[in-house]
C-alpha atoms as a PDB file:
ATOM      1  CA  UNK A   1       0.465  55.186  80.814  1.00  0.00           C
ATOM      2  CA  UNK A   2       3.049  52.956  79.704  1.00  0.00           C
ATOM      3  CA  UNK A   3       6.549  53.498  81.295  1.00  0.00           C
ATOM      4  CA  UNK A   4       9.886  52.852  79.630  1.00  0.00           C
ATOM      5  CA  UNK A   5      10.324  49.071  77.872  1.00  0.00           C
ATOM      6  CA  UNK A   6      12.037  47.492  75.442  1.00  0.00           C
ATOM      7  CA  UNK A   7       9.069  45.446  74.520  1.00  0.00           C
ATOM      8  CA  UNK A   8       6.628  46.879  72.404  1.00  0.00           C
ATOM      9  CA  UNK A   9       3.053  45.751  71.085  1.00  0.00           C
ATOM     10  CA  UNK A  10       2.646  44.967  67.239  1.00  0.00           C
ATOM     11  CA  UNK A  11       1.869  41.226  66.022  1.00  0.00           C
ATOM     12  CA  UNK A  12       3.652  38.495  66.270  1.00  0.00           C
ATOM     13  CA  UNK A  13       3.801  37.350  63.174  1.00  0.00           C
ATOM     14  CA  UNK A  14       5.575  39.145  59.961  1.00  0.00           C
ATOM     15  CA  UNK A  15       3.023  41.908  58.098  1.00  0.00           C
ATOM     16  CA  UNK A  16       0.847  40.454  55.426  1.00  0.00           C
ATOM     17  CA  UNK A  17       1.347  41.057  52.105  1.00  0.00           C
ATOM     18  CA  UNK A  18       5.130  40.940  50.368  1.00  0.00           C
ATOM     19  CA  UNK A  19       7.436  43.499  49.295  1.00  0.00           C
ATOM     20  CA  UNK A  20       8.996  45.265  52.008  1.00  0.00           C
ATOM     21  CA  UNK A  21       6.370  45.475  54.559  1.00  0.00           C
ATOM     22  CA  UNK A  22       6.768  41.850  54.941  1.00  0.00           C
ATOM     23  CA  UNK A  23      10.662  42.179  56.879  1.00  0.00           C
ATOM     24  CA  UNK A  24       8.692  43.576  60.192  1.00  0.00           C
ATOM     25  CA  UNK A  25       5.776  43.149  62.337  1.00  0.00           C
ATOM     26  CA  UNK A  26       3.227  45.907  63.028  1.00  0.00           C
ATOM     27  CA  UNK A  27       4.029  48.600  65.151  1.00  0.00           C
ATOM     28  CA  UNK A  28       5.473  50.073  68.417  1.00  0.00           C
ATOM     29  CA  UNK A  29       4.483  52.153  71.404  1.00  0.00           C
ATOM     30  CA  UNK A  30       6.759  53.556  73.738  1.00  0.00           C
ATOM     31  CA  UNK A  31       6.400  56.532  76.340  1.00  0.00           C
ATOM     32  CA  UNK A  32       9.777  57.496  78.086  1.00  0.00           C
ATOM     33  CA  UNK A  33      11.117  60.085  80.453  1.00  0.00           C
ATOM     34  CA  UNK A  34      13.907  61.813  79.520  1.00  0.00           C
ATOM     35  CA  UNK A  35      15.978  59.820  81.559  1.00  0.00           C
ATOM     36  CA  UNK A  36      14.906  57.184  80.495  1.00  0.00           C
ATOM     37  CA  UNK A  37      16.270  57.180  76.869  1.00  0.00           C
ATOM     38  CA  UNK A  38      18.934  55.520  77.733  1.00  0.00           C
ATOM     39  CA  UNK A  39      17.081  52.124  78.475  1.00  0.00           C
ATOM     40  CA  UNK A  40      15.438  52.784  75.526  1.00  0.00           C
ATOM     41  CA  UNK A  41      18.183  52.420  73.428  1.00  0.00           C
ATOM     42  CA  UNK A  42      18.605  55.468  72.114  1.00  0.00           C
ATOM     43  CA  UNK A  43      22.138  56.939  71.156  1.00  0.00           C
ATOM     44  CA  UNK A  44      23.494  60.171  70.880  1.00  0.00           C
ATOM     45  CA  UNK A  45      26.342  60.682  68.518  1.00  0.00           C
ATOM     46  CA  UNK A  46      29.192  63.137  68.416  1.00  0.00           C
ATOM     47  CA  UNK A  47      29.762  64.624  65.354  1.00  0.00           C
ATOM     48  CA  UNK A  48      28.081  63.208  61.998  1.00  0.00           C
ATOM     49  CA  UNK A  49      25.222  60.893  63.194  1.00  0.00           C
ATOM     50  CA  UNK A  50      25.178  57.362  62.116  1.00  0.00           C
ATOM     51  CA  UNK A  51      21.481  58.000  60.779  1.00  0.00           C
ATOM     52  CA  UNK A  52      20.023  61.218  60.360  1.00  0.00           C
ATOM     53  CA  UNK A  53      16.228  61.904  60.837  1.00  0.00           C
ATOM     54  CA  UNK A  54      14.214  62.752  58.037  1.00  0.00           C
ATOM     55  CA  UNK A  55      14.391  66.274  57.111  1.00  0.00           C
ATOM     56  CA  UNK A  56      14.649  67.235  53.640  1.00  0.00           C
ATOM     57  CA  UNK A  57      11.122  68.427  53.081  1.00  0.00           C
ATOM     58  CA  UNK A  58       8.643  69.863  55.993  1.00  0.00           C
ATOM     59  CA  UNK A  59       4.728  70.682  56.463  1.00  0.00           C
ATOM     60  CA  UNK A  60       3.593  71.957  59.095  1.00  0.00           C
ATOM     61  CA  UNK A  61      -0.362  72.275  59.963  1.00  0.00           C
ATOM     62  CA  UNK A  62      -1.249  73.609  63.523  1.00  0.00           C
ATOM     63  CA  UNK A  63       0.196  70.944  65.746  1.00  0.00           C
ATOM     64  CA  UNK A  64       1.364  68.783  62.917  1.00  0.00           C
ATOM     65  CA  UNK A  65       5.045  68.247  61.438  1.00  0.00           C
ATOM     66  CA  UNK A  66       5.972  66.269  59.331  1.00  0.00           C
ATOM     67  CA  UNK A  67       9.442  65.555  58.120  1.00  0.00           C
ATOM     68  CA  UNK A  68      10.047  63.283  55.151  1.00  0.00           C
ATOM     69  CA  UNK A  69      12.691  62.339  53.278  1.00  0.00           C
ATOM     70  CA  UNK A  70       9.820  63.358  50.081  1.00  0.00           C
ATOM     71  CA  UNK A  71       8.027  65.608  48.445  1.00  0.00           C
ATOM     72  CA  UNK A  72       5.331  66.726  50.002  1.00  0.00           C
ATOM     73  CA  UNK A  73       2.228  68.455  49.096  1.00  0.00           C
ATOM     74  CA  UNK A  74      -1.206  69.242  49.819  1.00  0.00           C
ATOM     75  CA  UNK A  75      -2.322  65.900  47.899  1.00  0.00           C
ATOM     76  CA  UNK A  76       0.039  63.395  49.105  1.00  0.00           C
ATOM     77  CA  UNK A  77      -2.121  60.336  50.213  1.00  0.00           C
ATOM     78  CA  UNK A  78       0.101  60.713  54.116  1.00  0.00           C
ATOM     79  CA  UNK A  79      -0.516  64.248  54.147  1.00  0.00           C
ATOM     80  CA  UNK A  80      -4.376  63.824  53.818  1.00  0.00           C
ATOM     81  CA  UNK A  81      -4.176  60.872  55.828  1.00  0.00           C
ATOM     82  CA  UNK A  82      -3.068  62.012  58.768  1.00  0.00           C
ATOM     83  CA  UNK A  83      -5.354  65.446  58.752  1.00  0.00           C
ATOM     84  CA  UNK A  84      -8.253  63.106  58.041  1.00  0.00           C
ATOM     85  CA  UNK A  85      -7.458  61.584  61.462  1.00  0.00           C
ATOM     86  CA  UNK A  86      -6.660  64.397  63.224  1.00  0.00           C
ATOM     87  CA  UNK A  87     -10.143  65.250  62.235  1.00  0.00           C
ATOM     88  CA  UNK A  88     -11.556  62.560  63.400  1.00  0.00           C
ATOM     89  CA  UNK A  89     -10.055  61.856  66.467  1.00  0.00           C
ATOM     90  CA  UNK A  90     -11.040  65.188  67.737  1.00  0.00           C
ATOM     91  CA  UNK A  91     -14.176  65.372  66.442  1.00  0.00           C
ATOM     92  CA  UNK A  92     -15.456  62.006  67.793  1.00  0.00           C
ATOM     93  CA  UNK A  93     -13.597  62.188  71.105  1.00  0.00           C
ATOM     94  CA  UNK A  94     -13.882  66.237  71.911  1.00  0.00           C
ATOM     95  CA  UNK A  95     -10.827  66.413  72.798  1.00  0.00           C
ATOM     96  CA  UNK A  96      -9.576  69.411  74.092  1.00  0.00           C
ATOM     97  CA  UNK A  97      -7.308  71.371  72.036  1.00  0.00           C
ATOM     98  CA  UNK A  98      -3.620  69.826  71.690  1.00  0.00           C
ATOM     99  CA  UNK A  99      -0.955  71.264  73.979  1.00  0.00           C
ATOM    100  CA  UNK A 100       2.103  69.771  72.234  1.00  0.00           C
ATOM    101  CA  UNK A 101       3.345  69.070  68.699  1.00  0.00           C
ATOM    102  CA  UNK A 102       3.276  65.875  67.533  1.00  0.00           C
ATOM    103  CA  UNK A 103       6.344  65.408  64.869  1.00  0.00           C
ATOM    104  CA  UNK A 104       5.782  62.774  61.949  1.00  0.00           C
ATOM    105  CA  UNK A 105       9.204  61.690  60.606  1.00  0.00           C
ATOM    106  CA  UNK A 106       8.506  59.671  57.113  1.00  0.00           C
ATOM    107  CA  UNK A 107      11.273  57.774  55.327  1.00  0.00           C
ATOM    108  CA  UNK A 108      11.488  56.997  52.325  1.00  0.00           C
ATOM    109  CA  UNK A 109      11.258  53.407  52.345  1.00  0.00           C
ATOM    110  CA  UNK A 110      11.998  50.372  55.101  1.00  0.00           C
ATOM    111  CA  UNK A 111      16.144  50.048  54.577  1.00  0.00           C
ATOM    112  CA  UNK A 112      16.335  54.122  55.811  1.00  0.00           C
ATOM    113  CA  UNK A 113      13.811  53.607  58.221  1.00  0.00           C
ATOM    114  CA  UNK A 114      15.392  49.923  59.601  1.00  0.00           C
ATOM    115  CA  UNK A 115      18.916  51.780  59.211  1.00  0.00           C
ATOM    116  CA  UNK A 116      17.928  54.854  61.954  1.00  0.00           C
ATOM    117  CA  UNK A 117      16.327  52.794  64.186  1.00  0.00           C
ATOM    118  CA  UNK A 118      19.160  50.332  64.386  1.00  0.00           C
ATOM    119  CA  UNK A 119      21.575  53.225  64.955  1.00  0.00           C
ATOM    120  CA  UNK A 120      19.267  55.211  67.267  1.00  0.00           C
ATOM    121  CA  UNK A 121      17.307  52.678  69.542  1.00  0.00           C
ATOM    122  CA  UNK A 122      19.483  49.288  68.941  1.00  0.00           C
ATOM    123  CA  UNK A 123      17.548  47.694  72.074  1.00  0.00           C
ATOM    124  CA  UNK A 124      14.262  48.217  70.367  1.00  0.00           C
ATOM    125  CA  UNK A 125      12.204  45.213  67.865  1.00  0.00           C
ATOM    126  CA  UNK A 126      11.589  45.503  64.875  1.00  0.00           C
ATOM    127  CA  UNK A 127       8.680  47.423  63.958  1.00  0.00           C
ATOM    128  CA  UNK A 128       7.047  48.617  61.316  1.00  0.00           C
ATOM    129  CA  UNK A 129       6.514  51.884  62.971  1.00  0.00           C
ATOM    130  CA  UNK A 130       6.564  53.647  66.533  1.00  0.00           C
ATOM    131  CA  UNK A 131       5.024  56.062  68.394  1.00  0.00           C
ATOM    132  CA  UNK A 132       8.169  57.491  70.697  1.00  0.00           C
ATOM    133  CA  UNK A 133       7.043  59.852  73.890  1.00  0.00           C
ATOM    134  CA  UNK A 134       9.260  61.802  75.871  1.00  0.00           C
ATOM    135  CA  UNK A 135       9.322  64.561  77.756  1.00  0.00           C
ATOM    136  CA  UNK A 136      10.594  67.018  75.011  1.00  0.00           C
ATOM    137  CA  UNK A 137       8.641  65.234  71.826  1.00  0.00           C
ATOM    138  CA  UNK A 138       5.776  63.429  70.739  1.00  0.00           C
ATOM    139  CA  UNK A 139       7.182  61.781  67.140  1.00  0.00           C
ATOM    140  CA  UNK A 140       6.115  59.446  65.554  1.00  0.00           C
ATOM    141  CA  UNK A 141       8.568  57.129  63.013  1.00  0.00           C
ATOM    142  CA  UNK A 142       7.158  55.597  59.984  1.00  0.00           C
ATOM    143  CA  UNK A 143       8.713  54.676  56.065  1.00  0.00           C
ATOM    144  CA  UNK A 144       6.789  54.560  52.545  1.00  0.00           C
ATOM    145  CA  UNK A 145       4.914  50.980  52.097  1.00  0.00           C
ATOM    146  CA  UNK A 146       1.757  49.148  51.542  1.00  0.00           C
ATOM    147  CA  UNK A 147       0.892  49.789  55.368  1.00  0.00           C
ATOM    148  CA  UNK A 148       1.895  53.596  55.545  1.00  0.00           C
ATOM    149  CA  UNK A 149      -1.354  54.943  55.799  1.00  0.00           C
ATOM    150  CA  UNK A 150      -2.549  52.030  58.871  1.00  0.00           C
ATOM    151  CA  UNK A 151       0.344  52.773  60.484  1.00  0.00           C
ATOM    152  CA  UNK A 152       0.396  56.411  60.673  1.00  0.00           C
ATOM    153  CA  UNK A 153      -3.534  56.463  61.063  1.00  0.00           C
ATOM    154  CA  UNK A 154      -2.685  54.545  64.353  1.00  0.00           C
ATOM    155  CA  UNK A 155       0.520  56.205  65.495  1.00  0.00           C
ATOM    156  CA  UNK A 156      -0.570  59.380  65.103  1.00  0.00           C
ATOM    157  CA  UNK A 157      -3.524  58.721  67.253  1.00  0.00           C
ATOM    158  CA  UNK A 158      -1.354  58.009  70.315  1.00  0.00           C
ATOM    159  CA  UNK A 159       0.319  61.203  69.395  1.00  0.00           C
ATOM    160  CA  UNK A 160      -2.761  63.480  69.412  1.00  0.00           C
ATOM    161  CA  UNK A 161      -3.626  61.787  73.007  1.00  0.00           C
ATOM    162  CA  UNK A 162      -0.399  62.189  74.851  1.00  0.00           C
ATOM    163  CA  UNK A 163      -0.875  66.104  72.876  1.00  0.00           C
ATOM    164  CA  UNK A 164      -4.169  66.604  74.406  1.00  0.00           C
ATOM    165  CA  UNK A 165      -4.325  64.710  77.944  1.00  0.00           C
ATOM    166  CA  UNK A 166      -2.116  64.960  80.785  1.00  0.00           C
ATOM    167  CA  UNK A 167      -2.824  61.192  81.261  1.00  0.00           C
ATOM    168  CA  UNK A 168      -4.206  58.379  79.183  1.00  0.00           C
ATOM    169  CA  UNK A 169      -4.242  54.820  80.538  1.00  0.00           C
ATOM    170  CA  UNK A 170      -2.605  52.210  78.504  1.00  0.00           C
ATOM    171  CA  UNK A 171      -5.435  50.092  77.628  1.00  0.00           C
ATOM    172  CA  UNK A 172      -7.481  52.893  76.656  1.00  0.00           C
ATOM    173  CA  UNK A 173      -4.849  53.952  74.814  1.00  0.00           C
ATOM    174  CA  UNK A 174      -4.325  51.255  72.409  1.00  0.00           C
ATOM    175  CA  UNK A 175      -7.958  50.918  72.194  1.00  0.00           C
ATOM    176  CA  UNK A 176      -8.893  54.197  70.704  1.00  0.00           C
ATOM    177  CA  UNK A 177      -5.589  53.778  68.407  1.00  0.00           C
ATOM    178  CA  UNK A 178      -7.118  50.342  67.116  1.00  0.00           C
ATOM    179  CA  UNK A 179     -10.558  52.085  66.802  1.00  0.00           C
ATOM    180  CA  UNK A 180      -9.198  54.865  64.537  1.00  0.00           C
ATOM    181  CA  UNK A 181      -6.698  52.481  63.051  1.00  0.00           C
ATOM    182  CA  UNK A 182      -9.638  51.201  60.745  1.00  0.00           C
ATOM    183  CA  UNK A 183      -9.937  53.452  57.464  1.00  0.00           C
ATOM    184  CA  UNK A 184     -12.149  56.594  57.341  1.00  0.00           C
ATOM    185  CA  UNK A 185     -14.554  54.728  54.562  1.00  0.00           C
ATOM    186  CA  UNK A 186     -15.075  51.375  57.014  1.00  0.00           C
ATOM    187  CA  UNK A 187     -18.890  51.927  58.363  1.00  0.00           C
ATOM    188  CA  UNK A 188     -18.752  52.198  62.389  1.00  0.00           C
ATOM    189  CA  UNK A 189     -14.697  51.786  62.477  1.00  0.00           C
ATOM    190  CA  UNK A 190     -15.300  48.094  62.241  1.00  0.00           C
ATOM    191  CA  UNK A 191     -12.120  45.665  62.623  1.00  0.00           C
ATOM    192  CA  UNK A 192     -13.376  42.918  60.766  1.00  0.00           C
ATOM    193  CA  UNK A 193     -10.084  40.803  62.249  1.00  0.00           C
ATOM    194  CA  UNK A 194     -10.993  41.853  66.129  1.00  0.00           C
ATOM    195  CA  UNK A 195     -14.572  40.887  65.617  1.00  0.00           C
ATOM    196  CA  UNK A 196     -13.837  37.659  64.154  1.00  0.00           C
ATOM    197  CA  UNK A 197     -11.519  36.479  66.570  1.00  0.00           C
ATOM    198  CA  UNK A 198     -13.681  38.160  69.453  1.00  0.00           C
ATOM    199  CA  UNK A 199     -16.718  35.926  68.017  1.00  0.00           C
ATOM    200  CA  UNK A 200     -14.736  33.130  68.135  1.00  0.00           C
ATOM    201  CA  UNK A 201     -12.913  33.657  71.659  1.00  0.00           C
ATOM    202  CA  UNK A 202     -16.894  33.975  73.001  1.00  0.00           C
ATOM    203  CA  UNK A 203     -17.769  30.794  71.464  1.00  0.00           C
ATOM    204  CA  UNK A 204     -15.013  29.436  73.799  1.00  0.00           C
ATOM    205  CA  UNK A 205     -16.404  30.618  76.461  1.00  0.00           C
ATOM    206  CA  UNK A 206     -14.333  34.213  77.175  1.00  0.00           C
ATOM    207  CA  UNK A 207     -15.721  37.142  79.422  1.00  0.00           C
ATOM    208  CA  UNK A 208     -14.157  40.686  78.905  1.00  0.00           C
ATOM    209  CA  UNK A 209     -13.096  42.170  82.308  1.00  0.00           C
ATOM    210  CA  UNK A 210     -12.079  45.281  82.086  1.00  0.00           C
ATOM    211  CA  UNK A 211     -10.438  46.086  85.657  1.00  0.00           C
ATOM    212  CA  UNK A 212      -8.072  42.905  84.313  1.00  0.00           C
ATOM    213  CA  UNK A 213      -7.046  45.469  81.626  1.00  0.00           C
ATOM    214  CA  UNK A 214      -6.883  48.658  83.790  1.00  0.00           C
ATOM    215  CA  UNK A 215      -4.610  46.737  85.875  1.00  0.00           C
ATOM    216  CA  UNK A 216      -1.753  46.517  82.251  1.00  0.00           C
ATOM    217  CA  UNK A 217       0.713  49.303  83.051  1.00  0.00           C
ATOM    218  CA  UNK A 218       3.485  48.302  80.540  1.00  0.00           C
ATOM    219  CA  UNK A 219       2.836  47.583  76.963  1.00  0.00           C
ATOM    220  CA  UNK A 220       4.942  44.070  77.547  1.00  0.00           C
ATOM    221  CA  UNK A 221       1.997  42.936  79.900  1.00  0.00           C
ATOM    222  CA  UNK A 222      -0.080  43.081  76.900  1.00  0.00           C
ATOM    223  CA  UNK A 223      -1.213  40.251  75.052  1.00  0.00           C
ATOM    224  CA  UNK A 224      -2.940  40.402  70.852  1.00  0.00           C
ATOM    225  CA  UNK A 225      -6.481  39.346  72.892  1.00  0.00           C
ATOM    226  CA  UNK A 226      -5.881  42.456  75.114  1.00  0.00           C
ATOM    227  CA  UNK A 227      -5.763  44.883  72.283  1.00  0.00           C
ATOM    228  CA  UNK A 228      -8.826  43.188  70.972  1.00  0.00           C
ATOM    229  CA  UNK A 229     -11.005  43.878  73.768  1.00  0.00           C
ATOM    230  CA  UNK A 230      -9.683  47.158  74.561  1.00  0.00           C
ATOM    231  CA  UNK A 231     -11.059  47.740  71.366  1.00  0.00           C
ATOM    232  CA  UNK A 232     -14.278  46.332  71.724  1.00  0.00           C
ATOM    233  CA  UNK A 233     -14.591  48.525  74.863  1.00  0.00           C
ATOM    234  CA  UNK A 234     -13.752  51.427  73.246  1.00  0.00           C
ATOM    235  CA  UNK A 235     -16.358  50.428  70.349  1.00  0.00           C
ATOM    236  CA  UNK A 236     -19.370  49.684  72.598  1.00  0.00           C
ATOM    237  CA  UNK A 237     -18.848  52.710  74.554  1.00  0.00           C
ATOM    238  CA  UNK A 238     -18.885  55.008  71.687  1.00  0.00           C
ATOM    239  CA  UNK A 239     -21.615  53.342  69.842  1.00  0.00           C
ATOM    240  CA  UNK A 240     -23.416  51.513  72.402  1.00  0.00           C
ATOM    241  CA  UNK A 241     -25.852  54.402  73.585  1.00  0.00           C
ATOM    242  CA  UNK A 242     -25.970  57.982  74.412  1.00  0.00           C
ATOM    243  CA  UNK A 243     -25.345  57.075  77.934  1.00  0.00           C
ATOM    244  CA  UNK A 244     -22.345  54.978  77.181  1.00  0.00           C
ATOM    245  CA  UNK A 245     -20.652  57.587  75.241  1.00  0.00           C
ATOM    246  CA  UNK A 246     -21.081  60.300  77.105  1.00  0.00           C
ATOM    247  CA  UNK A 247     -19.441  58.118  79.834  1.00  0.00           C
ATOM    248  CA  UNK A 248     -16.430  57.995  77.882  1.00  0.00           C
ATOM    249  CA  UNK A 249     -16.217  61.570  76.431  1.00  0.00           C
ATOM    250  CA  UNK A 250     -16.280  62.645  79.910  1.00  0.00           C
ATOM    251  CA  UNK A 251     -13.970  61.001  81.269  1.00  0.00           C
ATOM    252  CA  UNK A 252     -11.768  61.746  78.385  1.00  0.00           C
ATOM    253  CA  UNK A 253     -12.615  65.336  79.258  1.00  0.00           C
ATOM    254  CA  UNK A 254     -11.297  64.808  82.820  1.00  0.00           C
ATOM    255  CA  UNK A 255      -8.078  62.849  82.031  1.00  0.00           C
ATOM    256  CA  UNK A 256      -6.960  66.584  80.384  1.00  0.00           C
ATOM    257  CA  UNK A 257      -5.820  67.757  84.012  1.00  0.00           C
ATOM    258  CA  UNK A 258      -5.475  64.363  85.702  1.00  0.00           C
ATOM    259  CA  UNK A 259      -1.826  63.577  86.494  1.00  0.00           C
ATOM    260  CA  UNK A 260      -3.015  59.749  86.856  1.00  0.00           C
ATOM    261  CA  UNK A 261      -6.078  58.553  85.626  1.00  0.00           C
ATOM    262  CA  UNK A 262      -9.271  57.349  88.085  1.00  0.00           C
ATOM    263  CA  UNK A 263     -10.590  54.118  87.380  1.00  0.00           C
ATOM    264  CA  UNK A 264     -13.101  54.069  84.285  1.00  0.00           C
ATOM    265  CA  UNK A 265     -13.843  50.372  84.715  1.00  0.00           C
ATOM    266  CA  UNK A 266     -15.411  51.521  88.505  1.00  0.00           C
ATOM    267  CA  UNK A 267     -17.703  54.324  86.789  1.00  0.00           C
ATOM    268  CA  UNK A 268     -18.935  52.159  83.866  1.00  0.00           C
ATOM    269  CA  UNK A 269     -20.003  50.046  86.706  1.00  0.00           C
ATOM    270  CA  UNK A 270     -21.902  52.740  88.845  1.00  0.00           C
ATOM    271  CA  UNK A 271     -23.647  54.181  85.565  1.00  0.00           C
ATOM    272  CA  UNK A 272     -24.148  50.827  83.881  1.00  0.00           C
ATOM    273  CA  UNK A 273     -25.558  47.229  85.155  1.00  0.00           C
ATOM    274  CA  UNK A 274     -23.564  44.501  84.440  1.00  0.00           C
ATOM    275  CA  UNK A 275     -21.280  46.350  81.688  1.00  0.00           C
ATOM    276  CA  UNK A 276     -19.334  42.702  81.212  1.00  0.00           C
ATOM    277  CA  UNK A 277     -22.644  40.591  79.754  1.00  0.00           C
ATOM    278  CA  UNK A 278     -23.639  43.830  77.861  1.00  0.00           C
ATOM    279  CA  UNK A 279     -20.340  44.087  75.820  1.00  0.00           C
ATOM    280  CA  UNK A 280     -21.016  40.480  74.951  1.00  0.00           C
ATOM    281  CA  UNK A 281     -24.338  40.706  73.869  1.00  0.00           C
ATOM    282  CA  UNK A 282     -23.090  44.070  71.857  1.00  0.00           C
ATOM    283  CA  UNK A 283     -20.298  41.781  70.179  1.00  0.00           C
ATOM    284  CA  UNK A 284     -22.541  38.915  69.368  1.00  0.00           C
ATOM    285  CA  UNK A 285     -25.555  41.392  68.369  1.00  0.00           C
ATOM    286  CA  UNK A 286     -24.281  43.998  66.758  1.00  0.00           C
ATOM    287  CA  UNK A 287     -20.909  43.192  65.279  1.00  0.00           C
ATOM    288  CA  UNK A 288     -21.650  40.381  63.600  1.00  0.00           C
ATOM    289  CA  UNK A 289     -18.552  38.371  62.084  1.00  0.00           C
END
């Protein structure tokens, strides 16, 4: 589990596309103590804050709040968006039944959303959204765009993790996110971009390792090609066979009362020969580019 940082994971580059969007790069993920805020950046005010959380209109469904700054209803596309991966997530992983909230505050557009970060976390990158831990809330912080519904699909999976396990280890962490990043209509939660450059990396001669990855404890440690192959891991696992998955599942099972999570890399090994040249082959077979 990542521990408090100022550097965050997202791309490197500006989001595609124009319009707003375009200002910041992808997205954030941070997990603090409460002590920690501080480091973090985040500021409280006496008095009228400089930037006020979104709050004018609230849903609430189980676990699920979300605060926006609009209207919201039954149909609107983030509403649906995020109970379709709620769904999903739980569905496909088992996961047990959440144990926390996880509160969804949506701004209106980028300038509010730039504006409260600024005020509230001033050490932090720009972002085009974050998933914030602490000890007190799960939240996630997102604004009205072309990349809403990627960003909260992905956000809002760390958040029903860290609501569901007592532990989740960072790689697998950002791997399942990236796995349920993909929209619900993509066959087989294919990322079209990670198998591309995957393909690629293999041509020039790469080999996954995954104890490499276990070893990432901060998200600043992590590089784009690590969020590729976690993943790829997460994808073969889930859709390589029977076997493979319900490797995963149960050890997702087990991470529910585990204050810090056993190695997965060292049971894929018992269970599975050579798990390295299999996810390979699985890239190069069955994900074609």
């Amino acid at each position: 589990m990542p521990r408090s940082t100022e550097s965050l994971p997202g791309s490197d580059t500006p989001s595609p596309g124009g319009g707003e969007g375009a200002a910041l790069s992808r997205r954030g993920f941070l997990t603090l103590s409460l002590a920690g805020l501080a480091s973090a950046g985040c500021s409280f005010h006496r008095g009228t804050p400089v930037a006020a959380l979104p709050n004018d209109y609230q849903v609430k469904r189980d676990q699920l709040m979300v605060r926006s700054d609009v209207k919201m209803d039954d149909s609107h596309p983030a509403l649906r968006d995020l109970e379709d991966v709620r769904k999903r997530v739980t569905t496909t992983l088992r996961l047990p039944a959440p144990t926390k909230p996880v509160i969804v505050y949506l701004f209106r557009d980028q300038s509010r959303y730039s504006g409260f970060m600024t005020s509230r976390h001033p050490n932090l990158p720009s972002r085009r959204a974050y998933f914030i831990g602490t000890s007190t809330e799960l939240a996630v912080y997102a604004f009205l765009g072309d990349k809403t519904s990627e960003d909260l699909r992905h956000e809002y999976t760390h958040g029903l993790l860290h609501a569901s396990l007592k532990s989740v280890p960072l790689w697998l962490d950002e791997g399942i996110a990236e796995y349920f990043e993909t929209p619900p209509l993509i066959p087989g939660h294919l990322n079209r971009e990670h198998v591309e450059r995957l393909s690629v990396a293999i041509q020039n001669g790469w080999q996954p390792d995954l104890s490499r990855l276990e070893k990432l404890e901060d998200v600043s440690e992590m590089q784009r090609s690590d969020y590729q192959e976690a993943w790829a891991w997460v994808h073969f696992l889930l859709h390589g066979s029977e076997d493979s998955r319900g490797l995963l599942l149960a050890y997702l099972q087990g991470l529910k009362t585990a204050s810090h999570a056993p190695s997965l890399a060292k049971r894929v090994r018992s269970e599975m020969s050579e798990p390295e040249y299999r996810l390979v082959a699985y890239l190069q077979t069955t994900l074609p580019g």
